[in-house]
N, C-alpha and C. Protein backbone atom coordinates (compact mmCIF):
# COMPACT_ATOMS: atom_id res chain seq x y z
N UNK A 1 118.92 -170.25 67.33
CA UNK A 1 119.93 -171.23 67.66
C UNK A 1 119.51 -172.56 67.05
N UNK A 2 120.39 -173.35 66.70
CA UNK A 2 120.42 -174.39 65.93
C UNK A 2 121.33 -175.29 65.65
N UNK A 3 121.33 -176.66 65.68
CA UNK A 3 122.00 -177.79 65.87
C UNK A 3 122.92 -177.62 64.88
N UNK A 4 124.44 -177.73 64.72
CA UNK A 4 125.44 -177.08 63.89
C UNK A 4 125.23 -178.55 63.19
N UNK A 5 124.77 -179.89 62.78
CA UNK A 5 124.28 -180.38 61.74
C UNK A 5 123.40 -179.91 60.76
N UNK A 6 122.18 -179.07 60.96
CA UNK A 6 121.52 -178.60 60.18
C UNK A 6 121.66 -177.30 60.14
N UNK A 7 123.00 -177.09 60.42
CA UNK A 7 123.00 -175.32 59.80
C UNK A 7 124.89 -175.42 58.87
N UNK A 8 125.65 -176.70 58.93
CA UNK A 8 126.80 -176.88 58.13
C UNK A 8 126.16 -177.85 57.05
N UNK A 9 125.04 -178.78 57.45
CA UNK A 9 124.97 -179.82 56.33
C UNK A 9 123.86 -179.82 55.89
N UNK A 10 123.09 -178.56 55.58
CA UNK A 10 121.21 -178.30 55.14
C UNK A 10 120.34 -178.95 54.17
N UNK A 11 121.67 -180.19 52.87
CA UNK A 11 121.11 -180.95 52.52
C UNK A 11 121.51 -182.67 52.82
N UNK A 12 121.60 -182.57 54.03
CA UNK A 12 121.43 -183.79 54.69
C UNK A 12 119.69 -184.20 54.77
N UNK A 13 119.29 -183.16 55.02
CA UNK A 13 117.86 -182.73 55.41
C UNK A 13 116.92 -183.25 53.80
N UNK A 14 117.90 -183.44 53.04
CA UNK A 14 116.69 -183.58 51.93
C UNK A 14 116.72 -185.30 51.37
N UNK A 15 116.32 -185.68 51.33
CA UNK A 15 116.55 -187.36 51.27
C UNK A 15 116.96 -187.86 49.86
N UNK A 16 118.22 -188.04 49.54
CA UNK A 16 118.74 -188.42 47.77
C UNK A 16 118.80 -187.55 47.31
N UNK A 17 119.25 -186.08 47.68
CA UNK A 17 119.30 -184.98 47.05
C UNK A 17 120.44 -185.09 45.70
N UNK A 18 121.46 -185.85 45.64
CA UNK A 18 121.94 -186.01 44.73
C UNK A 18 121.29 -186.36 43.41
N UNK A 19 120.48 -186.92 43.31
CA UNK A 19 119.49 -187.32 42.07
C UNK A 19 118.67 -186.51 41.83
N UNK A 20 118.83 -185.03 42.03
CA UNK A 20 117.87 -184.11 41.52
C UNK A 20 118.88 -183.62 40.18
N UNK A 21 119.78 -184.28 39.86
CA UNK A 21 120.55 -183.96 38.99
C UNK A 21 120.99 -185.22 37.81
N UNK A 22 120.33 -186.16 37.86
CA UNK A 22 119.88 -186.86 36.96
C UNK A 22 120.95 -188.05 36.83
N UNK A 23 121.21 -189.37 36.15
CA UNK A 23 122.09 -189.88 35.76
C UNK A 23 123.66 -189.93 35.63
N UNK A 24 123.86 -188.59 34.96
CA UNK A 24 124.95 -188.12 34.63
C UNK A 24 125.57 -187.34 35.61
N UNK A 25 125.09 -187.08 36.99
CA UNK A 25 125.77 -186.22 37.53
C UNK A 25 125.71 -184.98 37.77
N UNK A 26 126.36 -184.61 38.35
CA UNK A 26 127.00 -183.46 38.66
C UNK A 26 128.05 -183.08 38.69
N UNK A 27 128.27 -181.03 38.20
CA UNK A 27 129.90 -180.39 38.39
C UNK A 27 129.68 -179.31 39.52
N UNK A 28 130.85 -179.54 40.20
CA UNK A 28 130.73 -178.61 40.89
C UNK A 28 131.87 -177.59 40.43
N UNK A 29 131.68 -176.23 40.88
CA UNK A 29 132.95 -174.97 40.75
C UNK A 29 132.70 -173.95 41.38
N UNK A 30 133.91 -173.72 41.43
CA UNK A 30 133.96 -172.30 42.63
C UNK A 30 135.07 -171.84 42.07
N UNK A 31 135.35 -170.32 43.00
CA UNK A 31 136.02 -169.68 42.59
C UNK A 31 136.47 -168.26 43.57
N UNK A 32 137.49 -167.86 43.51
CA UNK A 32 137.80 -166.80 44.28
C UNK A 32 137.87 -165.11 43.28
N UNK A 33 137.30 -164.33 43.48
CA UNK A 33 137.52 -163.30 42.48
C UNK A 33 138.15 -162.05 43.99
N UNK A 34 139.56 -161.27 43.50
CA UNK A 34 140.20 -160.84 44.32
C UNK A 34 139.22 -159.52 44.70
N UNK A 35 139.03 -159.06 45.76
CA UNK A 35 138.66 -157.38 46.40
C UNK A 35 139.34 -156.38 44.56
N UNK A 36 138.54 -155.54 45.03
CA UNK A 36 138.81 -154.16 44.03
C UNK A 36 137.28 -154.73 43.40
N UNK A 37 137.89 -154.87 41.78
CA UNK A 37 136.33 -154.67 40.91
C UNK A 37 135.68 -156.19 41.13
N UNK A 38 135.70 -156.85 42.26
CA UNK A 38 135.06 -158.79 42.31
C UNK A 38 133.60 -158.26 41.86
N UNK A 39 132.73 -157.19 42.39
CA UNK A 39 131.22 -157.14 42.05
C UNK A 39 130.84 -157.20 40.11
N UNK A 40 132.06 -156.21 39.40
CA UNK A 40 131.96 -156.48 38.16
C UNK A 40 132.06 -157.38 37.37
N UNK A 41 133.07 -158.30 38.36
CA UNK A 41 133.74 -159.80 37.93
C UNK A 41 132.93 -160.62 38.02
N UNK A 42 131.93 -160.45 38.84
CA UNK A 42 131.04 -161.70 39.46
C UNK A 42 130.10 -161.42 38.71
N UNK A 43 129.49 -160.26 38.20
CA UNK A 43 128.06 -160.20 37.29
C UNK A 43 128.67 -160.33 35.43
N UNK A 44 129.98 -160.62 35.37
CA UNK A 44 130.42 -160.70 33.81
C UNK A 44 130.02 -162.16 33.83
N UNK A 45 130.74 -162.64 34.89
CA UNK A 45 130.60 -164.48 35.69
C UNK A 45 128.91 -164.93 35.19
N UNK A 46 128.68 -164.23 35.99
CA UNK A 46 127.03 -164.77 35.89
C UNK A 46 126.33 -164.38 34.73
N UNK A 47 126.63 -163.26 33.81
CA UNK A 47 125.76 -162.93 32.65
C UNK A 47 126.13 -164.24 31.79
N UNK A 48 127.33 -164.32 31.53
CA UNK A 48 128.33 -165.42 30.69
C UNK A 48 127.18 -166.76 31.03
N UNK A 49 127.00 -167.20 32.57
CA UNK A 49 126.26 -168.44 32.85
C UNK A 49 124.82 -168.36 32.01
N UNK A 50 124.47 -167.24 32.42
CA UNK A 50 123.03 -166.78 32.15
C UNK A 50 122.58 -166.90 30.50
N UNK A 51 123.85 -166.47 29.81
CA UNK A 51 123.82 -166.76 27.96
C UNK A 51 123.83 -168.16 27.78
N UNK A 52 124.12 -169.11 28.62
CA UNK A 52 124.36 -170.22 27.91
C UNK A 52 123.92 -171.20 28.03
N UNK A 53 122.62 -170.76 29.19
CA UNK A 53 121.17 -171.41 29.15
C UNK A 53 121.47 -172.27 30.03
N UNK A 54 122.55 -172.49 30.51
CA UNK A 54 122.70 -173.56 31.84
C UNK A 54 122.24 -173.02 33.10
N UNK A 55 122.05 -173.51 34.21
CA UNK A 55 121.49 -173.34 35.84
C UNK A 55 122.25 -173.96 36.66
N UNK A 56 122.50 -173.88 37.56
CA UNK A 56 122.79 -173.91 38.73
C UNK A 56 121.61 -174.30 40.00
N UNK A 57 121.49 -175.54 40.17
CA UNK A 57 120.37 -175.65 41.68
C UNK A 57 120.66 -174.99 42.63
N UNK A 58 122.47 -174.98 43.34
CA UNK A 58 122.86 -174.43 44.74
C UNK A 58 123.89 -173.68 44.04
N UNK A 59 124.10 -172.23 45.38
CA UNK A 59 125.01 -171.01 44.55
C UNK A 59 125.21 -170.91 45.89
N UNK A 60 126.09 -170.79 46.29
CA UNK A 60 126.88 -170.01 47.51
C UNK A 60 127.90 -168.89 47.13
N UNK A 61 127.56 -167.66 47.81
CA UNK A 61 128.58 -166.59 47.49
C UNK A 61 128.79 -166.10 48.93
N UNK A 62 130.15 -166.08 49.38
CA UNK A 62 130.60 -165.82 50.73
C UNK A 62 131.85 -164.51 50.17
N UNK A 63 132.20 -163.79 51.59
CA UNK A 63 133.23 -163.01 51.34
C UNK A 63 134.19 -163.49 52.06
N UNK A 64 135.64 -163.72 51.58
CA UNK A 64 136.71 -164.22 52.37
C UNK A 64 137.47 -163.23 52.88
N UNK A 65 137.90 -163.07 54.26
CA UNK A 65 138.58 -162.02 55.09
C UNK A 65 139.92 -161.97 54.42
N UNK A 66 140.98 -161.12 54.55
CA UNK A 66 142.27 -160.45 54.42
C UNK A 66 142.71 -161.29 55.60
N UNK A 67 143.25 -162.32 56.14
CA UNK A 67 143.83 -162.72 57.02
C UNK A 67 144.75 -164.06 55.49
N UNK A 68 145.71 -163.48 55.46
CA UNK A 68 146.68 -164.00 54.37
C UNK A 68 147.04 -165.85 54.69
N UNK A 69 146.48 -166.79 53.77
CA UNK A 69 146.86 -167.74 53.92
C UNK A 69 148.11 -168.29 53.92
N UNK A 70 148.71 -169.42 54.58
CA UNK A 70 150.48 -169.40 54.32
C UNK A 70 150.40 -170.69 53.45
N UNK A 71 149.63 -171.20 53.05
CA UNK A 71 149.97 -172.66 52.41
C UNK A 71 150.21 -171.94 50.75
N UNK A 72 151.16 -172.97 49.99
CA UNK A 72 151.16 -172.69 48.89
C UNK A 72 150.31 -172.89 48.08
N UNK A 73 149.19 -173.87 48.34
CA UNK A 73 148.20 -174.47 47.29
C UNK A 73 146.98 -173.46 48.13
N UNK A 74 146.98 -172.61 49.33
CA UNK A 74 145.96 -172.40 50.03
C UNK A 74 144.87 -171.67 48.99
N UNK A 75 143.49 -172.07 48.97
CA UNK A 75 142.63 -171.31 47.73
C UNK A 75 142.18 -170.08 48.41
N UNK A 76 141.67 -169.90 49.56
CA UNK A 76 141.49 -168.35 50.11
C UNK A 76 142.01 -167.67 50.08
N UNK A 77 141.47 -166.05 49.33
CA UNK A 77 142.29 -165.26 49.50
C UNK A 77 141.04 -164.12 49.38
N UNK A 78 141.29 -163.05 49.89
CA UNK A 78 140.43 -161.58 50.00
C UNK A 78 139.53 -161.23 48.93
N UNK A 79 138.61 -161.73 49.06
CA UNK A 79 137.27 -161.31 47.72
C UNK A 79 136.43 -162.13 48.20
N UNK A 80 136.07 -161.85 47.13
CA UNK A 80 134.24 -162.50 47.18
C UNK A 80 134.23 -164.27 46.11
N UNK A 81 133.80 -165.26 46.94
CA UNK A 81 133.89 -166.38 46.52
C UNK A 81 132.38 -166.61 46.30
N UNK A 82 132.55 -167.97 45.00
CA UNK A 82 131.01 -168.60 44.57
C UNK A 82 131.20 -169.55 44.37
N UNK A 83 130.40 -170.38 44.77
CA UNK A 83 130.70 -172.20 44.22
C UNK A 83 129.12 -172.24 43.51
N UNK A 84 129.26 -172.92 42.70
CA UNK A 84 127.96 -173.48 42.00
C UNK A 84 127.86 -175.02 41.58
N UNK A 85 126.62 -175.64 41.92
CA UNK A 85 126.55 -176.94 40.57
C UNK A 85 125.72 -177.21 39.89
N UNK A 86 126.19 -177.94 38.60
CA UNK A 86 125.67 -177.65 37.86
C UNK A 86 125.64 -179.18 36.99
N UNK A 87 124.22 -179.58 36.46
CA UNK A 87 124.16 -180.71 36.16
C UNK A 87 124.80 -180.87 34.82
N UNK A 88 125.59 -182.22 35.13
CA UNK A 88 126.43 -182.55 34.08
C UNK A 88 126.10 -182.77 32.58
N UNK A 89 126.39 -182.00 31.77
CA UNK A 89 125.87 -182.08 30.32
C UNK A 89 127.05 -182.35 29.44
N UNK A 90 128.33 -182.74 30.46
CA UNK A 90 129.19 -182.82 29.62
C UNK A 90 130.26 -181.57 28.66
N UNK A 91 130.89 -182.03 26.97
CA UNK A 91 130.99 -180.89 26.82
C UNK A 91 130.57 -179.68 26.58
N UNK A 92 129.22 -179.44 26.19
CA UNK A 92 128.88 -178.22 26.40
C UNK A 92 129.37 -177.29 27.78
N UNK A 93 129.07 -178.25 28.77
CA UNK A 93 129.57 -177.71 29.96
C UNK A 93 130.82 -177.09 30.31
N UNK A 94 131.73 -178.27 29.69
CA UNK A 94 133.41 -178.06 30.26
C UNK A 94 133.56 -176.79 29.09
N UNK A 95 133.02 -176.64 28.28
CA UNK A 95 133.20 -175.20 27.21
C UNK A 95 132.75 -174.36 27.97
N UNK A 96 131.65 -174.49 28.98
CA UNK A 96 131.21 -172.99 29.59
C UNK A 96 132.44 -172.60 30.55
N UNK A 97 132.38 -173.52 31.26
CA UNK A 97 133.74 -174.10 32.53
C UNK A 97 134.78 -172.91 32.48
N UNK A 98 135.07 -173.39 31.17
CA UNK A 98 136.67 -173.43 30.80
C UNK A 98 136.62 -171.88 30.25
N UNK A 99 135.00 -171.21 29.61
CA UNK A 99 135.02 -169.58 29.96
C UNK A 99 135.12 -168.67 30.85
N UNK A 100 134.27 -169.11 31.57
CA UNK A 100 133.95 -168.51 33.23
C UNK A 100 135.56 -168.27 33.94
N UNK A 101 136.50 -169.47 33.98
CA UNK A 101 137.41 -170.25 34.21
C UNK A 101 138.52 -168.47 33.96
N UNK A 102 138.05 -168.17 32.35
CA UNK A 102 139.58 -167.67 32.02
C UNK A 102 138.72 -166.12 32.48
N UNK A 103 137.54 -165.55 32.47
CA UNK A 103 137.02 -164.59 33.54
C UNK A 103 138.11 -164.27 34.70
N UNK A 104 137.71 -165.13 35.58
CA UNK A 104 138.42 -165.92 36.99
C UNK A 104 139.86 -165.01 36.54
N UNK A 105 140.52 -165.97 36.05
CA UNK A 105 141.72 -165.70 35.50
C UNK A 105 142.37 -164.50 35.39
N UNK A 106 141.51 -163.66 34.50
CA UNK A 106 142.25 -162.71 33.92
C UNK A 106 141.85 -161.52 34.75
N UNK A 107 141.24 -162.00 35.84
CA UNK A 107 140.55 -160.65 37.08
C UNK A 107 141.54 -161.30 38.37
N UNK A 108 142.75 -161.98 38.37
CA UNK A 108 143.58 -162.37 39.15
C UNK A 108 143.04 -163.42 40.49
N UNK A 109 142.10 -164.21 40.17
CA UNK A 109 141.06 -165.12 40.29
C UNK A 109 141.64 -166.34 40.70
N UNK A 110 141.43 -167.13 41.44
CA UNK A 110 141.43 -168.62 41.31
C UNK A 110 140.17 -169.60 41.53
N UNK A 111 140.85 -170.49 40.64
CA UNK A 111 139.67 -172.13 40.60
C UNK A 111 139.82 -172.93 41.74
N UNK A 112 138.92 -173.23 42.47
CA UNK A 112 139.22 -174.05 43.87
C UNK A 112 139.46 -175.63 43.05
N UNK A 113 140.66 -175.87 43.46
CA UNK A 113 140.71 -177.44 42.98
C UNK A 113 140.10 -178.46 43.54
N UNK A 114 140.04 -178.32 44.46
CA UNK A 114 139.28 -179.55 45.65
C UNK A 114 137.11 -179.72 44.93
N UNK A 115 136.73 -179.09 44.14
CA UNK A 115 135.58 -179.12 43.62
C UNK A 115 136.05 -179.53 41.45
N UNK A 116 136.97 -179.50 41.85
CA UNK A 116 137.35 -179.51 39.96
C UNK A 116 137.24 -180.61 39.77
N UNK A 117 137.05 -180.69 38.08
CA UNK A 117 136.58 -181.98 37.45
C UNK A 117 137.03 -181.82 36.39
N UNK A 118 137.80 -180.62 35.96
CA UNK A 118 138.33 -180.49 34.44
C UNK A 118 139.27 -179.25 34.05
N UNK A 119 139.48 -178.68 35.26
CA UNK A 119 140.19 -177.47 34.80
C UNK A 119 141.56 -177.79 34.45
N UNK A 120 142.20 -177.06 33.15
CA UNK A 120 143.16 -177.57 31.96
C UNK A 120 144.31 -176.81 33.73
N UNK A 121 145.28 -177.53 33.07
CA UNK A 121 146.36 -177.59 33.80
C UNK A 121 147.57 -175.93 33.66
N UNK A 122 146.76 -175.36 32.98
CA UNK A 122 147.62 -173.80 32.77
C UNK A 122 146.34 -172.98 33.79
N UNK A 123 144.88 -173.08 33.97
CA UNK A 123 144.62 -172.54 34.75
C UNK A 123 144.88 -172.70 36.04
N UNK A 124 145.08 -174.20 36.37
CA UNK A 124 145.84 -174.51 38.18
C UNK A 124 146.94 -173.52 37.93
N UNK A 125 147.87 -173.68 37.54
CA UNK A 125 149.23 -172.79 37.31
C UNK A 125 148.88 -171.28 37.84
N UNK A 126 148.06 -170.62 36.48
CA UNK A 126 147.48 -169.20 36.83
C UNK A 126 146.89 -168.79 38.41
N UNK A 127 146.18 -170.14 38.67
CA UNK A 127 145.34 -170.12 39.96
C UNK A 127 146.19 -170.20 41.02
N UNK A 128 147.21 -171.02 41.14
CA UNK A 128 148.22 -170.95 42.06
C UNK A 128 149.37 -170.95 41.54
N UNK A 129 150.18 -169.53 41.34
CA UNK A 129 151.54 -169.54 41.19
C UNK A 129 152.18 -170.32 41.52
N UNK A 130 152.72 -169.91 42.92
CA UNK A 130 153.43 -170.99 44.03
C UNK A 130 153.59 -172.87 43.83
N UNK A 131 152.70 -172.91 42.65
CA UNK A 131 152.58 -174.74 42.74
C UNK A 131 154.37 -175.12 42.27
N UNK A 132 155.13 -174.36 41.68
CA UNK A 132 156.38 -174.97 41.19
C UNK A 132 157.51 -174.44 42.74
N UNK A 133 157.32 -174.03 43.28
CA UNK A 133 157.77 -174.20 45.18
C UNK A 133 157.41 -175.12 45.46
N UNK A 134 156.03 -175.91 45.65
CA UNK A 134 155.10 -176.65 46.22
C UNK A 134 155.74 -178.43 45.82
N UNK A 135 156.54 -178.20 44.60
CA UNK A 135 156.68 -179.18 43.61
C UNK A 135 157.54 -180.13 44.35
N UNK A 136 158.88 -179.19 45.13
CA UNK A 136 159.81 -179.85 45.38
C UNK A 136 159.28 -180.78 46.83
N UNK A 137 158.25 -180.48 47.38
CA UNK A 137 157.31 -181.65 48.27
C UNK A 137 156.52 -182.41 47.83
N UNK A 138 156.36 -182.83 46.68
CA UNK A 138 155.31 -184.12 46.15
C UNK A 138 156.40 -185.38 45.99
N UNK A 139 156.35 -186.46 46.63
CA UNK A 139 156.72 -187.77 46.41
C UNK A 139 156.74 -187.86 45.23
N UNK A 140 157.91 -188.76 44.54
CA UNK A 140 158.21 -188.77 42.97
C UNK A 140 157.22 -189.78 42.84
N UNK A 141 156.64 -190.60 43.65
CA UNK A 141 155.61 -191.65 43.08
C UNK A 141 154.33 -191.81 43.23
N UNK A 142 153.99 -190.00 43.64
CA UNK A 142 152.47 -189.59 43.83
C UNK A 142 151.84 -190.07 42.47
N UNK A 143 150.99 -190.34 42.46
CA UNK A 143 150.36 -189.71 41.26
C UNK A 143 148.76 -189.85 41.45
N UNK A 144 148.33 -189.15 40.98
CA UNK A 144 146.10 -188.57 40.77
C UNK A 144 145.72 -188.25 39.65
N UNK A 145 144.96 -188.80 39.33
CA UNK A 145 144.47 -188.19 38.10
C UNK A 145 144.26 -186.72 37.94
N UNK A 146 144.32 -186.12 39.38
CA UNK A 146 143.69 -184.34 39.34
C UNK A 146 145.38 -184.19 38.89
N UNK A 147 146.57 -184.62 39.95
CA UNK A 147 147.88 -183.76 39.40
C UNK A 147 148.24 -184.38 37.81
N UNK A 148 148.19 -185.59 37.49
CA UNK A 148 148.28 -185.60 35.76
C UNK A 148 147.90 -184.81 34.45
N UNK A 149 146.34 -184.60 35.18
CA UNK A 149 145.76 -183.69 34.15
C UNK A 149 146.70 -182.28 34.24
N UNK A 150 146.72 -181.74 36.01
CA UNK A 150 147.04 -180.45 36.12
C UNK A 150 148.61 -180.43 35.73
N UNK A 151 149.42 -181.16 35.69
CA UNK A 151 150.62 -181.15 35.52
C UNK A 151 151.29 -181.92 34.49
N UNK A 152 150.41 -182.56 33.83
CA UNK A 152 151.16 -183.30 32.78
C UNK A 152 150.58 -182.67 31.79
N UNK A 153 149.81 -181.48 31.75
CA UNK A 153 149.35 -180.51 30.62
C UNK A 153 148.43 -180.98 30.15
N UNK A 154 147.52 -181.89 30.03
CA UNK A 154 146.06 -182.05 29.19
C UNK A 154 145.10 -182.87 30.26
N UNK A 155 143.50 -183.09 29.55
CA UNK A 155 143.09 -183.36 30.60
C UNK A 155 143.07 -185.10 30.15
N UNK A 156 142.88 -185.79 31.08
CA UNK A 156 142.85 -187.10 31.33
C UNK A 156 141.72 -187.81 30.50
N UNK A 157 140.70 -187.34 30.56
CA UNK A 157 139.76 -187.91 29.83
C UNK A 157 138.96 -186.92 28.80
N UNK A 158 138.34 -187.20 28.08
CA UNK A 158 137.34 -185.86 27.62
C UNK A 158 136.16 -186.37 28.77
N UNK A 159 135.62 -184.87 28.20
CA UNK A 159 134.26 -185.05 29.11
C UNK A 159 133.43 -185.85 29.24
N UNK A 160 133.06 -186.25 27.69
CA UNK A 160 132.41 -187.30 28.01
C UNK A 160 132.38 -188.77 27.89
N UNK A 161 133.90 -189.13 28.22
CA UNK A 161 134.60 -190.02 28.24
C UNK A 161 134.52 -190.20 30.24
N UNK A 162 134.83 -189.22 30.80
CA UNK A 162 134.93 -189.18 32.21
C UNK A 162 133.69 -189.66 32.73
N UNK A 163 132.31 -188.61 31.91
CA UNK A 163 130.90 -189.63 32.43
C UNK A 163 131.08 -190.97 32.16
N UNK A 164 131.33 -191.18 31.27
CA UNK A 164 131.16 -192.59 30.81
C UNK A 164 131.87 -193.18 31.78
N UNK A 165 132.83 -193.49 31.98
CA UNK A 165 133.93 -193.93 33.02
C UNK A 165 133.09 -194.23 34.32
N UNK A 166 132.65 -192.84 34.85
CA UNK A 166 131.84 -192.51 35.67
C UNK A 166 131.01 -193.19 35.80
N UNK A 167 129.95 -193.70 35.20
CA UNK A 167 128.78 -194.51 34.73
C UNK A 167 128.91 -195.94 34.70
N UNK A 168 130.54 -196.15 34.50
CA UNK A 168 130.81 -197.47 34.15
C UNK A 168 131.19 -198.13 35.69
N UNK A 169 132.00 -197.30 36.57
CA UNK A 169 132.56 -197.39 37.75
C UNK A 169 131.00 -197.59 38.71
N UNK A 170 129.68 -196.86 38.65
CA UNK A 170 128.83 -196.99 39.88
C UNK A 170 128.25 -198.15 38.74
């Protein structure tokens, strides 16, 4: 038994844990790969990471229950999920990203948006059908840089235009 602070927030516990990732940051990503072949999906996932010489410090892989979400943007759905991060190198990175990404994809997969930092605006689409239902509830005078990129078709910054930005803003 254990204080539900140090068993939801385990790097609270480490002091500036963010700076084990240097200057530039960090990406985070996750992902949902659906029940049936997710174990094949997830080791194509990881060989792909594994070729391209990048790491990951923290990996979480959970299984999400069959209890059917009702939201249209909802990212859970029945498989096996992974979030990873991964220190920011920029584009080399958003090139690995954006492989892994169409993996995901083409195994009927989604990209959790709420951790994204670059995913092109046809994989939100792929990732959540439902977003053009969803459409007719966004205020005509929303606007985010996440729905521009995802909906105005390209991404907002390049990569390493966004560090920079990034860099310039702290």
């Amino acid at each position: 038994v254990q204080h539900y602070d140090t068993f939801f927030y385990p790097l609270d516990s480490v002091s500036q844990w963010n700076k084990i990732y240097g200057s530039r940051g960090f990406l985070q990503w996750q992902c949902v790969v659906p029940a049936g072949e997710r174990g094949e999906v997830m080791k194509e996932i990881l060989a792909r990471i594994t070729q391209s010489g990048f790491a990951s410090f923290l990996a979480v892989l959970k299984m999400f229950g069959s209890v059917p979400a009702e939201g249209l943007l909802s990212f859970p759905t029945e498989g096996l999920t992974l979030a990873l991060d991964f220190p920011n190198e920029g584009a080399p990175l958003y090139k690995l990203l954006d492989e892994v990404d169409g993996i995901v994809i083409q195994n009927g997969g989604r990209i959790y948006p709420a951790k994204d930092a670059r995913m092109s605006g046809e994989t939100f689409r792929r990732s959540f059908p439902k977003v053009e239902l969803f459409e007719k509830f966004v205020d005509p005078k929303f606007s985010s840089s996440f729905y521009r990129r995802v909906m105005a078709g390209g991404r907002e910054l390049a990569p390493d235009a966004a560090s920079q930005a990034f860099q310039t803003a702290i």
